[in-house]
Protein backbone atom coordinates (compact mmCIF):
# COMPACT_ATOMS: atom_id res chain seq x y z
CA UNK A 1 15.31 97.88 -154.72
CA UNK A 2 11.45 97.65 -153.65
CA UNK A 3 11.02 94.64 -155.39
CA UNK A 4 13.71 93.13 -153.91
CA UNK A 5 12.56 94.19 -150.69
CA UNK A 6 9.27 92.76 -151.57
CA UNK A 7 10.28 89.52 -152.72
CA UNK A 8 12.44 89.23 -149.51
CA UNK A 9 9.43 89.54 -147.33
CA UNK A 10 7.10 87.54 -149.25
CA UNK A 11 9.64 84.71 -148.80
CA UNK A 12 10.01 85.59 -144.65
CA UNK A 13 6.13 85.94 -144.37
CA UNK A 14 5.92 82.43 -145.36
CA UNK A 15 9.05 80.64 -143.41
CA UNK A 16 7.11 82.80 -140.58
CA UNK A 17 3.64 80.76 -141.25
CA UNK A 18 5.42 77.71 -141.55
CA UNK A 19 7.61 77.94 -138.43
CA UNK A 20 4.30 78.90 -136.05
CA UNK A 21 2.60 75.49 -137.51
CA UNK A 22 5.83 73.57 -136.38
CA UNK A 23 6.24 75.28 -132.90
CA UNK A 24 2.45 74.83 -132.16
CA UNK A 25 2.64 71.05 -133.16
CA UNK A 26 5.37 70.85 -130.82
CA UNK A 27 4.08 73.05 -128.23
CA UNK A 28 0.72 70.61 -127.84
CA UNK A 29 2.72 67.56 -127.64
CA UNK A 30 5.68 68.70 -125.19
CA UNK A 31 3.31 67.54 -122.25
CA UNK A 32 -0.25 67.06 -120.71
CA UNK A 33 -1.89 70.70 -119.12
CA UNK A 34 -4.21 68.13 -117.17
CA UNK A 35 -1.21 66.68 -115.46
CA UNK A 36 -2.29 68.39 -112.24
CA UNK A 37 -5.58 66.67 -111.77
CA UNK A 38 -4.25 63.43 -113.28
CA UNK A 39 -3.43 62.34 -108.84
CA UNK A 40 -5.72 65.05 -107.45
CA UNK A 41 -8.11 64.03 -104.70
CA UNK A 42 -10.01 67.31 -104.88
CA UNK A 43 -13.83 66.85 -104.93
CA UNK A 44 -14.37 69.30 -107.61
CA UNK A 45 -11.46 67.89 -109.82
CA UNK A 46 -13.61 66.41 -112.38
CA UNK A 47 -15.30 69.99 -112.77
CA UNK A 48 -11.34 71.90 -113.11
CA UNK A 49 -10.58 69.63 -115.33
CA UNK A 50 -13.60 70.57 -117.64
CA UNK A 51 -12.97 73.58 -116.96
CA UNK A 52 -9.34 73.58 -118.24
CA UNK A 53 -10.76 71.64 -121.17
CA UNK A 54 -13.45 73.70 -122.21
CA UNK A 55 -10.65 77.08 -121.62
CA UNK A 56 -7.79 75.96 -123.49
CA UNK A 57 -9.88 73.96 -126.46
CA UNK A 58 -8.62 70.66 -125.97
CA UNK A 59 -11.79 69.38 -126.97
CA UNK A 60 -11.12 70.91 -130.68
CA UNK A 61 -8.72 69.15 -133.18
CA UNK A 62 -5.23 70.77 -132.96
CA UNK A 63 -5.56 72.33 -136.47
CA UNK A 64 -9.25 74.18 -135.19
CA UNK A 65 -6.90 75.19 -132.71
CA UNK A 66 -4.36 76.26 -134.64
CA UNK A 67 -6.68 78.26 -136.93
CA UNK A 68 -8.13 80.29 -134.43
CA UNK A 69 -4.79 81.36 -133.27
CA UNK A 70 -3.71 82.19 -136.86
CA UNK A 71 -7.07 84.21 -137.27
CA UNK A 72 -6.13 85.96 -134.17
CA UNK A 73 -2.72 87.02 -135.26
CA UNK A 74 -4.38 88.04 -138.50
CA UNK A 75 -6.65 90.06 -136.37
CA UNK A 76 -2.97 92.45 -136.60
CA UNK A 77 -3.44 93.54 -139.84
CA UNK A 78 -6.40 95.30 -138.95
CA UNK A 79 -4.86 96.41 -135.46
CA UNK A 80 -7.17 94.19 -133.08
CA UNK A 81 -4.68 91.54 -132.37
CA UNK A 82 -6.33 88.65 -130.13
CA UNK A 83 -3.16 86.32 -128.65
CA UNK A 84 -5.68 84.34 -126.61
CA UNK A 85 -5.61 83.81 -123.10
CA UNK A 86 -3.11 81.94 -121.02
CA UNK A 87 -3.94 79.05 -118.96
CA UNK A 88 -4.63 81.56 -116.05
CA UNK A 89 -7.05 83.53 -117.87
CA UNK A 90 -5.23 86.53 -118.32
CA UNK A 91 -4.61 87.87 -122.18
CA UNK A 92 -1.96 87.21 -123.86
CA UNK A 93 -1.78 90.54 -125.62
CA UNK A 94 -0.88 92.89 -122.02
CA UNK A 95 1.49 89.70 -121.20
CA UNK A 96 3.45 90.01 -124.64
CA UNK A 97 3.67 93.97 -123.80
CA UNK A 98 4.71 93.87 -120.55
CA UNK A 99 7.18 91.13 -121.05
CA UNK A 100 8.48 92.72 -124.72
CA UNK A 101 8.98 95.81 -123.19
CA UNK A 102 11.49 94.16 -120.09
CA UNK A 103 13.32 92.02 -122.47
CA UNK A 104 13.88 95.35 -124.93
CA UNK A 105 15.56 97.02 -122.33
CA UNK A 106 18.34 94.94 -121.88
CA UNK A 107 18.56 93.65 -125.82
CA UNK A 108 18.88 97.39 -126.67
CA UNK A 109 21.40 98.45 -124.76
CA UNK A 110 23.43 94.89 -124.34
CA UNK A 111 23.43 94.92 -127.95
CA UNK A 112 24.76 98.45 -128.83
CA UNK A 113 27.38 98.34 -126.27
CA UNK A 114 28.93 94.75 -127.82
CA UNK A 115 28.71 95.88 -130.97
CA UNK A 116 30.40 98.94 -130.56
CA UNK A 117 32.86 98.17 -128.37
CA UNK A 118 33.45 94.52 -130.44
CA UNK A 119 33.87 96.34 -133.45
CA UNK A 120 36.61 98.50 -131.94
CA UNK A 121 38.29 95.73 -130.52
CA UNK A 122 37.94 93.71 -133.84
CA UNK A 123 39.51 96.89 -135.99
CA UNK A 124 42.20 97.03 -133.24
CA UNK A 125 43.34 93.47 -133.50
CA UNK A 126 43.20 93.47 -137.20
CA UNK A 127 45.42 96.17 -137.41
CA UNK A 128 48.02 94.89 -134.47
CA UNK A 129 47.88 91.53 -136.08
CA UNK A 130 49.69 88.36 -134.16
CA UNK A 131 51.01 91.46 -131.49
CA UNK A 132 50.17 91.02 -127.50
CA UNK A 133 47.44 93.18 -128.02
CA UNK A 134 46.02 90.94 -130.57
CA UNK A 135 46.77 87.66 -128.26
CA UNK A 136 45.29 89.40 -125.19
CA UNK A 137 42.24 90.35 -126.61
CA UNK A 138 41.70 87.05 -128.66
CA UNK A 139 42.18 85.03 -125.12
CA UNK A 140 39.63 87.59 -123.49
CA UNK A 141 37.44 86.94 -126.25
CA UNK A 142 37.41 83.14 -126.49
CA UNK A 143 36.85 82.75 -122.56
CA UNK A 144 33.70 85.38 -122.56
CA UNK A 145 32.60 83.22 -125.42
CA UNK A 146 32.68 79.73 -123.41
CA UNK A 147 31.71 81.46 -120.35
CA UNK A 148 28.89 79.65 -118.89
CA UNK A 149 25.62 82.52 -118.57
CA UNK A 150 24.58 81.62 -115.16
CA UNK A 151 27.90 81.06 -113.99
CA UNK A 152 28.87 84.65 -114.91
CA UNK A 153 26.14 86.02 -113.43
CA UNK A 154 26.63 84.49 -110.13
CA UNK A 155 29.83 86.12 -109.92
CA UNK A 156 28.79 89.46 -111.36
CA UNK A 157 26.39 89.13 -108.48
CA UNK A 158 28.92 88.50 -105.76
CA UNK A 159 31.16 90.74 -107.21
CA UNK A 160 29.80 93.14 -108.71
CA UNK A 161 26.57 93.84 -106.15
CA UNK A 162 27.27 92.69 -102.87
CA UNK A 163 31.24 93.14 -102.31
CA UNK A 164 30.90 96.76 -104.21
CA UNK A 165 27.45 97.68 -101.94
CA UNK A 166 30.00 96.39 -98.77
CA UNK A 167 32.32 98.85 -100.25
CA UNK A 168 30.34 101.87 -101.21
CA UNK A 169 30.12 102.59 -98.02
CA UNK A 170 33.37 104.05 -97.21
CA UNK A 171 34.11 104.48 -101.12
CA UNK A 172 38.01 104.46 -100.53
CA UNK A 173 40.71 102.17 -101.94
CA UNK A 174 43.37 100.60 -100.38
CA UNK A 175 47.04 101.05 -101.60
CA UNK A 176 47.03 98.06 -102.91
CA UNK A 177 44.38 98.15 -104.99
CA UNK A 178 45.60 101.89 -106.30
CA UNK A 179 48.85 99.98 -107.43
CA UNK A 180 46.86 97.22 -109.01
CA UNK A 181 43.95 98.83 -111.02
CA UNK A 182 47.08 101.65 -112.23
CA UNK A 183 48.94 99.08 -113.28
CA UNK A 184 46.18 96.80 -115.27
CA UNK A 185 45.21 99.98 -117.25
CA UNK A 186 48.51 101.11 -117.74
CA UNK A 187 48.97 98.14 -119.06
CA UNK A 188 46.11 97.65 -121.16
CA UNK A 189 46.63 101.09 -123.22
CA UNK A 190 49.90 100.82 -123.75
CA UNK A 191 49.18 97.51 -125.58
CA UNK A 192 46.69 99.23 -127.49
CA UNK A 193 48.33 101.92 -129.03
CA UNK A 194 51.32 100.07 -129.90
CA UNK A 195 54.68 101.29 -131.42
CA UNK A 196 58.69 100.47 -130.24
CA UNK A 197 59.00 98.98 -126.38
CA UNK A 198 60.46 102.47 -125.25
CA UNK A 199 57.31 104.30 -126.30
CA UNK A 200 54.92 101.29 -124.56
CA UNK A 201 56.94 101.87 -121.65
CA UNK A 202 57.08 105.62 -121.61
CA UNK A 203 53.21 105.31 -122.02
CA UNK A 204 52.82 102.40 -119.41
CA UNK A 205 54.91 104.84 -116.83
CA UNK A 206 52.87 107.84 -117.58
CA UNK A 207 49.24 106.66 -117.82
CA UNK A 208 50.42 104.34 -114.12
CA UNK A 209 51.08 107.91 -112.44
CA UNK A 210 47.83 109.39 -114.03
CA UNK A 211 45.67 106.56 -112.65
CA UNK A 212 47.37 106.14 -109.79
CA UNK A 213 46.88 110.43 -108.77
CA UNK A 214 43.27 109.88 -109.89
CA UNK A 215 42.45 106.52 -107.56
CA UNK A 216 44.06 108.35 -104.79
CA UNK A 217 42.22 111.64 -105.45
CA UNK A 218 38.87 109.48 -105.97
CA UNK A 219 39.59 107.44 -102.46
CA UNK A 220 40.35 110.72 -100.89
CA UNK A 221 37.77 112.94 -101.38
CA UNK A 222 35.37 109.64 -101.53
CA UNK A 223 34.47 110.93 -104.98
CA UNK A 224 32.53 107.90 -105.98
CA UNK A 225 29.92 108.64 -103.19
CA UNK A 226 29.69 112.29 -104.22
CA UNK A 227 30.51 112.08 -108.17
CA UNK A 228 29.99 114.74 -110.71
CA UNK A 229 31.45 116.02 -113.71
CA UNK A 230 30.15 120.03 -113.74
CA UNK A 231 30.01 122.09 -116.62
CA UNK A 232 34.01 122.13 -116.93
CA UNK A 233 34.48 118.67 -117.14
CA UNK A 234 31.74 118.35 -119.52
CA UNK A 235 33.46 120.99 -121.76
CA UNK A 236 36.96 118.98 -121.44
CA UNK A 237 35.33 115.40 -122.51
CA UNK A 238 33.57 116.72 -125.03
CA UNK A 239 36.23 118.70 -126.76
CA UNK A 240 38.26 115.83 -126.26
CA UNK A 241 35.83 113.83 -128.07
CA UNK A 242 35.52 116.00 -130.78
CA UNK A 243 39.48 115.78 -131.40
CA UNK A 244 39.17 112.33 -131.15
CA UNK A 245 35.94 112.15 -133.86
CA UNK A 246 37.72 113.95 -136.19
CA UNK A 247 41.38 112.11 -136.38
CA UNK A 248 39.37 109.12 -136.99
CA UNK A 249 36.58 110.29 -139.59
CA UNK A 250 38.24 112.54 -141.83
CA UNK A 251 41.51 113.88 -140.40
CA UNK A 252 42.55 117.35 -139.13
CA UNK A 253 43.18 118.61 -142.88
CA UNK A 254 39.53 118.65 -143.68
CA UNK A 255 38.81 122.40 -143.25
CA UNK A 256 35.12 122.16 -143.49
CA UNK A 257 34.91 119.03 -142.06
CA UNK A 258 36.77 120.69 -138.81
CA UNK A 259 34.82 123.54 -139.06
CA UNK A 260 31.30 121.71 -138.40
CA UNK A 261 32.55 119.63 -136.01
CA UNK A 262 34.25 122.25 -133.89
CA UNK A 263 30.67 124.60 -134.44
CA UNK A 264 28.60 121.21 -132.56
CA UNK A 265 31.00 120.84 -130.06
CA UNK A 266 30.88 124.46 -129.23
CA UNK A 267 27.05 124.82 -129.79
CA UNK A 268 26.59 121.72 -127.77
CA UNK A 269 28.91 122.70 -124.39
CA UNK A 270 26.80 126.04 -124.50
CA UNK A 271 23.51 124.47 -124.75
CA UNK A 272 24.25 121.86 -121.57
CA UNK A 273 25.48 124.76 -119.69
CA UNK A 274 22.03 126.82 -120.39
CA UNK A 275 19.44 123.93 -119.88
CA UNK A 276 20.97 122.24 -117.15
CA UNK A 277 19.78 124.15 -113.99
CA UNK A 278 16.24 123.15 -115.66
CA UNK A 279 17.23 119.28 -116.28
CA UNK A 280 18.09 119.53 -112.79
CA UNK A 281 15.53 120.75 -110.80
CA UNK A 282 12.57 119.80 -113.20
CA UNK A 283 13.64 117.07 -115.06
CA UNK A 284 11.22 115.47 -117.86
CA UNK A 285 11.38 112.06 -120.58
CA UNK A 286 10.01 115.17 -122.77
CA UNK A 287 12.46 117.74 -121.66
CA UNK A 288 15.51 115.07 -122.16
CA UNK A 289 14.33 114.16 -125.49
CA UNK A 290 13.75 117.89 -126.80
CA UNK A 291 17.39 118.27 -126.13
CA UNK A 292 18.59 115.29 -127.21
CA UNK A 293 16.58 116.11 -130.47
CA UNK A 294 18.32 119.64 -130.52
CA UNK A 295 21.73 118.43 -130.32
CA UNK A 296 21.10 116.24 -133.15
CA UNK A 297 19.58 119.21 -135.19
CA UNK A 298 22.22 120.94 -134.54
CA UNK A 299 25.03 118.71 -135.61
CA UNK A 300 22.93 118.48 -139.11
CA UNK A 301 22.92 121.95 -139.57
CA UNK A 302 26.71 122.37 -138.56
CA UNK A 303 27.44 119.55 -141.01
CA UNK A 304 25.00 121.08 -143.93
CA UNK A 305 25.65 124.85 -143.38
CA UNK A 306 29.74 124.12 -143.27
CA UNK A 307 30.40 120.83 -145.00
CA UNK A 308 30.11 122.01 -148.43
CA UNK A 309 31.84 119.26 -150.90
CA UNK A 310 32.47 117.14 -147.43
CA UNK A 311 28.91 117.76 -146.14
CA UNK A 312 27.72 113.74 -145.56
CA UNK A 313 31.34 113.38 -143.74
CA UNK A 314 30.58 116.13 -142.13
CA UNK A 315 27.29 116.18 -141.20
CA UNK A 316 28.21 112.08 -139.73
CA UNK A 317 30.94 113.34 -137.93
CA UNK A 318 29.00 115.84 -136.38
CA UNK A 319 26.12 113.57 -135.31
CA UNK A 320 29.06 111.47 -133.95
CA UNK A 321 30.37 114.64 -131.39
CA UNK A 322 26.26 115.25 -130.71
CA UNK A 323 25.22 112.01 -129.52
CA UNK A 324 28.49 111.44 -127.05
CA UNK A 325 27.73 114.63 -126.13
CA UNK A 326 24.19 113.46 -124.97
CA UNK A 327 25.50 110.44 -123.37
CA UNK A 328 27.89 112.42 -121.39
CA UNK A 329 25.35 115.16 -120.22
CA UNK A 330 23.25 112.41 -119.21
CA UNK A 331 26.23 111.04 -117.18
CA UNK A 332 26.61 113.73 -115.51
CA UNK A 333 23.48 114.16 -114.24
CA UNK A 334 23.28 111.26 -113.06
CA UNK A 335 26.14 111.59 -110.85
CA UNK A 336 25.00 114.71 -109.60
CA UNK A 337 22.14 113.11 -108.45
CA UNK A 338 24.04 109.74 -107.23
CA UNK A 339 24.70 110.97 -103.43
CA UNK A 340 21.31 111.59 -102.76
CA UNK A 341 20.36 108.08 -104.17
CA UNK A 342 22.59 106.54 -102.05
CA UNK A 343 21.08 108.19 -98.85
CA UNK A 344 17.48 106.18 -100.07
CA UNK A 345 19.55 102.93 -101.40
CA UNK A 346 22.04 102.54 -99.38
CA UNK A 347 22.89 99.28 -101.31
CA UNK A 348 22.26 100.65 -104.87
CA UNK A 349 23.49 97.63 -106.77
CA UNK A 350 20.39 95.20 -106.76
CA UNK A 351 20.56 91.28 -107.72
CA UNK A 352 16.91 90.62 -108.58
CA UNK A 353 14.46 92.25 -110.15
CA UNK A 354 13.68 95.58 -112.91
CA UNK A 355 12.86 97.96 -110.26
CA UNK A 356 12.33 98.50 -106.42
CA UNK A 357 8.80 97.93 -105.37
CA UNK A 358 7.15 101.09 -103.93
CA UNK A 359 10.07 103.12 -104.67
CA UNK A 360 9.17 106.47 -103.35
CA UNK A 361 11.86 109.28 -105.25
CA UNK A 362 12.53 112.18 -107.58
CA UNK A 363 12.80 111.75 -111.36
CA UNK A 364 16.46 110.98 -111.11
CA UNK A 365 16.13 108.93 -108.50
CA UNK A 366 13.48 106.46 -110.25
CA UNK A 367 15.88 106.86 -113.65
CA UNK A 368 19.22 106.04 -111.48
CA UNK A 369 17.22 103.12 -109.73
CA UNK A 370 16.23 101.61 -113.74
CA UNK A 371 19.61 101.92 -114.44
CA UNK A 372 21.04 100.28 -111.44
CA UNK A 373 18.80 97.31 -112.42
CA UNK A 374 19.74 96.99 -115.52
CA UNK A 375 23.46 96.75 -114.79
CA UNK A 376 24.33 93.32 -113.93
CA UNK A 377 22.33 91.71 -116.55
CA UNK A 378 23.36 94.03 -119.40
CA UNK A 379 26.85 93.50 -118.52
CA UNK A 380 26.38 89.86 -118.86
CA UNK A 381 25.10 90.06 -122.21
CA UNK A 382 27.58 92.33 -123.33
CA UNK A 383 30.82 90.30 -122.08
CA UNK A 384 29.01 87.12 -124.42
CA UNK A 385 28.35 89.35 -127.45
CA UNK A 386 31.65 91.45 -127.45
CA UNK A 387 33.23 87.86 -127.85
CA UNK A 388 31.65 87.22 -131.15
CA UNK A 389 31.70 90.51 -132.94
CA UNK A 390 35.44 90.71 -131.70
CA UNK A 391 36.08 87.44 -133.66
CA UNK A 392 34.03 88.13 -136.37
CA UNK A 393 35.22 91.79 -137.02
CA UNK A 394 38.93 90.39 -136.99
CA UNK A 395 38.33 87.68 -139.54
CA UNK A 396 36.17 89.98 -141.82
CA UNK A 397 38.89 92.90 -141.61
CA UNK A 398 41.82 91.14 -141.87
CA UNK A 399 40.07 89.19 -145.26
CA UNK A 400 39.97 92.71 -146.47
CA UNK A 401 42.81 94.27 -145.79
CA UNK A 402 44.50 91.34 -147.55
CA UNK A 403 42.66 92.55 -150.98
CA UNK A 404 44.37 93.97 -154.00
CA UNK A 405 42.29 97.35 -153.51
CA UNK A 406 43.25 97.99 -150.71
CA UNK A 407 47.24 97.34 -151.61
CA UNK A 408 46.47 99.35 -154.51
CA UNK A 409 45.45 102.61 -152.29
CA UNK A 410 48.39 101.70 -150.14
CA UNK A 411 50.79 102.28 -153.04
CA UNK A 412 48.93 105.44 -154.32
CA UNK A 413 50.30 107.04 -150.72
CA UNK A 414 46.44 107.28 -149.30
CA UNK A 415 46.45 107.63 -145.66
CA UNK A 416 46.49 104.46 -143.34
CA UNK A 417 43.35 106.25 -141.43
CA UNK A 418 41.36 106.60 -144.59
CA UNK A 419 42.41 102.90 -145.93
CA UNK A 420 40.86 101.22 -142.44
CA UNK A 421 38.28 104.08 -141.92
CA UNK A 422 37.05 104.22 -145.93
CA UNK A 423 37.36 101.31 -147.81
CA UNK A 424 38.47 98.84 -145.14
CA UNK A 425 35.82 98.88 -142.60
CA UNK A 426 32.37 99.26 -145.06
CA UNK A 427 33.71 96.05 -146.94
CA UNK A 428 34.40 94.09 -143.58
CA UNK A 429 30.60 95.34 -142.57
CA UNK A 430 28.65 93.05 -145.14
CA UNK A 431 29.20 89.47 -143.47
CA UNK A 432 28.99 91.75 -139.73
CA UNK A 433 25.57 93.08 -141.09
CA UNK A 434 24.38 89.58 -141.09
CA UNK A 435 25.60 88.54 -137.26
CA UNK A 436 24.04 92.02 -136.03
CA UNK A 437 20.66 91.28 -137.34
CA UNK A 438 20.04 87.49 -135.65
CA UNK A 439 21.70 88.44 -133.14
CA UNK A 440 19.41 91.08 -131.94
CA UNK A 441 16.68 88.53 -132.74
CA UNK A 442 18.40 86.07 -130.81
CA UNK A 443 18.91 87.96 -127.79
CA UNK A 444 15.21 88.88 -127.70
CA UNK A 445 14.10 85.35 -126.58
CA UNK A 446 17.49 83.95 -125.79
CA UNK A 447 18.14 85.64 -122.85
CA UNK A 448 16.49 83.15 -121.15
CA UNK A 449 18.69 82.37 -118.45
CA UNK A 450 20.14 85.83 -117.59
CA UNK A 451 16.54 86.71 -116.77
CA UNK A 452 16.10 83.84 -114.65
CA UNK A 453 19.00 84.43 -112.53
CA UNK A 454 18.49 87.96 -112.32
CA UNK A 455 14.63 87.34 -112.28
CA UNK A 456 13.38 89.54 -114.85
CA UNK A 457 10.00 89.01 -116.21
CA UNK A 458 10.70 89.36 -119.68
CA UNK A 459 9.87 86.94 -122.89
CA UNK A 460 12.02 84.61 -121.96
CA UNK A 461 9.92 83.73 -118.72
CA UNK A 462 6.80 84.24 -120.50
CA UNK A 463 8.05 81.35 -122.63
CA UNK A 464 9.49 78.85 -119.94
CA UNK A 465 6.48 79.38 -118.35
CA UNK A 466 3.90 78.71 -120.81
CA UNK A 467 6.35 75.67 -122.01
CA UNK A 468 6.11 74.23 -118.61
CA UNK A 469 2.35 74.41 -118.71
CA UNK A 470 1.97 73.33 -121.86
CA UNK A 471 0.29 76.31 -122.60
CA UNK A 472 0.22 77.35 -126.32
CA UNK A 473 -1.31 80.65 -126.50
CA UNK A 474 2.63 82.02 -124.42
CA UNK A 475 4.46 80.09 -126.02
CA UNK A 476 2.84 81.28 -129.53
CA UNK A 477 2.95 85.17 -128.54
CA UNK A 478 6.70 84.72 -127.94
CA UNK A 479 7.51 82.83 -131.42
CA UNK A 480 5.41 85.09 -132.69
CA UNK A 481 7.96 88.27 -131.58
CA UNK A 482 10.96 86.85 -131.99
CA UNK A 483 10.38 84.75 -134.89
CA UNK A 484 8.79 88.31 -136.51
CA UNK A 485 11.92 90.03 -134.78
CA UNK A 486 14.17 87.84 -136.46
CA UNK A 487 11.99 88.65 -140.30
CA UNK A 488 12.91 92.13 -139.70
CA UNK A 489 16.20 92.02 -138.90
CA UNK A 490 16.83 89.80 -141.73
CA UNK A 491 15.30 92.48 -143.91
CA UNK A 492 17.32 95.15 -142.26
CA UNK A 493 20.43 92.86 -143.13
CA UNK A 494 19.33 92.44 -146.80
CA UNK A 495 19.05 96.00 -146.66
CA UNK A 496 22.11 96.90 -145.35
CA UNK A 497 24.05 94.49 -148.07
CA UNK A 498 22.06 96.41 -150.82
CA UNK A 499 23.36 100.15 -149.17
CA UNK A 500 26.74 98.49 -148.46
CA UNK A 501 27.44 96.97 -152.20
CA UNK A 502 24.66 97.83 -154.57
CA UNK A 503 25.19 94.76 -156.83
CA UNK A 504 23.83 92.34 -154.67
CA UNK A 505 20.22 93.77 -154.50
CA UNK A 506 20.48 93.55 -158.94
């Protein structure tokens, strides 16, 4: 395995070298970074111009040029990287940070959410196969797929900011929309789960009334301008998904299995209730970490202690209940603390921007305000990348389940859960391990537009910026990332093939 590895890297390190030498060659010759004083009348133009000249080394051949940028990046190795300096003067190296660290924020999450949710959706229409769940969700997929970025965005910002800030402020809904959200939802999970007409329509009639008593509830109490969950809620969602964790993992049967995940889900509702009182009224990035880390310890040890011959399913099953656990913790704090961000925001959904300048709040109230930024433009990547891994998880699973293996466990009475949970799904990963990996990379410095419309300085600005200058030394720092980005993920995906079917790594 390491020399695979090895040789894998060797062979990236090098389509790495040879890529920078093509995108500086280009880079140079996209334009002229005198064009400004080419019509100036300025007095001291002759002496800007030298100036430029004598900052950006275009009195030096373009491979002297070149060199000295590669001998800066190999400056990494020995951790003194030196990215140059931009055409402004400032260094490259705090502009690469800054701008990585914005464009990270919405890759990370944008990308876990599609994924996630395209897998399901992919499993899902596999499974219902040519059924209107299938159709519906292949339609939804192809239009997010040909949706134009900037156009989406537009409307996510009408939409989506200003009609739902114009809203917030009475928080109720009319009757009409009560009948009409009930009846979408209804609608979509009855699709989803399937079976005979009457039980779609027994489960269409009974999940409309269950909406329909929670819009009205929400519109009367104006529960979205005062939301929280509380510690009983918390207990009922996460018990609920602990249930659902286990049906899908291993199945009710597994004693040990159920044992460990019951144990987290316990040890977890306990812990929230203890810390928090603290997570409220002194909240930390330390103090939210420790007890993320916690619940994750304890889901290991509840997996290793009760597992026994099950212990990896059990210890992954546990980790499963710990981290929604998190998530919905965090939720709920962040409702708790919604109301009184609304009394500093009145319009909390912003359109522009990663943050509101001189922003004077509490620890929530600076986390909810990062969130609320991040919103519209992670949604926007989501909606595009849900398309693809919808399509592609489809394809891949319905290739498998067409396989004599899995017609062979079929007729030896296994389960249909463990067939699509066990041997189904890890086969159908390998070609999805690949579209994962450049995607990431992709998104990293292809989120060009959505940053532009949503004006968010992240790599993708730093690169139509420094491409519009004809300023190398950007332009570089941003290959540089993604194309390094893209390496790495590439290795992850070689990686994952070699842990997903050990032959291929031989």
């Amino acid at each position: 395995m390491i020399r695979y590895i090895l040789k894998r890297l060797g062979i990236s390190l090098l389509i790495l070298v040879l890529g920078s030498f093509l995108m500086f060659i280009l880079t140079i010759n996209s334009g002229d970074p005198l064009e400004e004083f080419r019509e100036s009348n300025a007095p001291n133009v002759e002496n800007l111009k030298a100036q430029r000249i004598a900052h950006m080394g275009l009195d030096k051949p373009w491979y002297q040029r070149y060199w000295e940028w590669l001998s800066g990046v190999g400056k990494c190795f020995t951790g003194s990287c030196d990215l140059g300096q931009d055409i402004k003067g400032r260094a490259v190296n705090s502009l690469v940070v800054q701008a990585a660290a914005s464009t990270l924020k919405l890759v990370i999450l944008a990308t876990i959410l599609a994924i996630v949710i395209g897998i399901v959706l992919g499993i899902l229409t596999a499974i219902r196969q040519y059924s209107g769940f299938d159709y519906a969700v292949t339609f939804m997929a192809f239009v997010f797929f040909s949706l134009p970025v900037f156009w989406a965005a537009v409307l996510l910002k009408h939409y989506a900011a200003i009609e739902f800030n114009n809203w917030i402020v009475e928080a109720r809904f009319s009757t009409a929309q009560i009948i009409g959200i009930s009846l979408v939802l209804s609608l979509i999970i009855a699709a989803a789960l399937g079976g005979a007409w009457k039980r779609r329509l027994i489960s269409f009639a009974i999940m409309a009334v269950v909406f329909a008593g929670a819009l009205w509830y929400f519109s009367s109490v104006q529960w979205l301008r005062r939301p929280m969950l509380g510690i009983p809620l918390f207990a009922v969602v996460v018990l609920a998904a602990g249930v659902f964790v286990l049906f899908v993992t291993s199945g009710p049967k597994n004693i040990r299995v159920r044992n460990a995940v019951a144990l987290t889900t316990v040890l977890t509702i306990i812990g929230y209730a203890v810390t928090r009182g603290l997570l409220m009224s002194d909240p930390s990035n330390l103090k939210l970490f420790l007890c993320f880390a916690a619940g994750i310890a304890i889901a290991v040890a509840s997996g290793a202690l009760l597992g026994g011959f099950s212990r990896k399913q059990a210890i992954t099953s546990s980790l499963i209940v710990a981290v929604i656990a998190s998530l919905v913790a965090l939720a709920d704090l962040m409702l708790s603390n919604w109301n009184a961000y609304l009394t500093q925001q009145p319009r909390p959904i912003p359109t522009i921007g990663s943050a509101t300048p001189n922003f004077d709040s509490t620890y929530w109230g600076h986390f909810i305000d990062a969130a609320t930024h991040l919103f519209l433009p992670t949604i926007v990547l989501t909606l595009i990348g849900i398309a693809g891994y919808t399509r592609y998880t489809r394809a891949s699973m319905l290739d498998v389940l067409n396989q004599d293996y899995i017609r062979t466990a079929r007729s030896k009475g296994v389960s249909e859960r463990k067939v699509i949970t066990r041997h189904a799904f890890r086969n159908s990963l390998i070609p999805l391990a690949t579209i994962v990996a450049f995607d990431f990379a992709a998104l990293i410095g292809g989120a060009v537009i959505t940053e532009t419309v949503f004006g968010w300085s992240g790599m993708g600005a730093m690169f139509r910026e420094g491409l519009a200058a004809v300023d190398p030394p950007p332009v570089m720092a941003f290959y540089l990332v993604t194309g390094s980005a893209a390496v790495l993920m590439n290795l992850v995906a070689d990686i994952a093939y070699a842990f997903l079917d050990p032959r291929i790594a031989r």
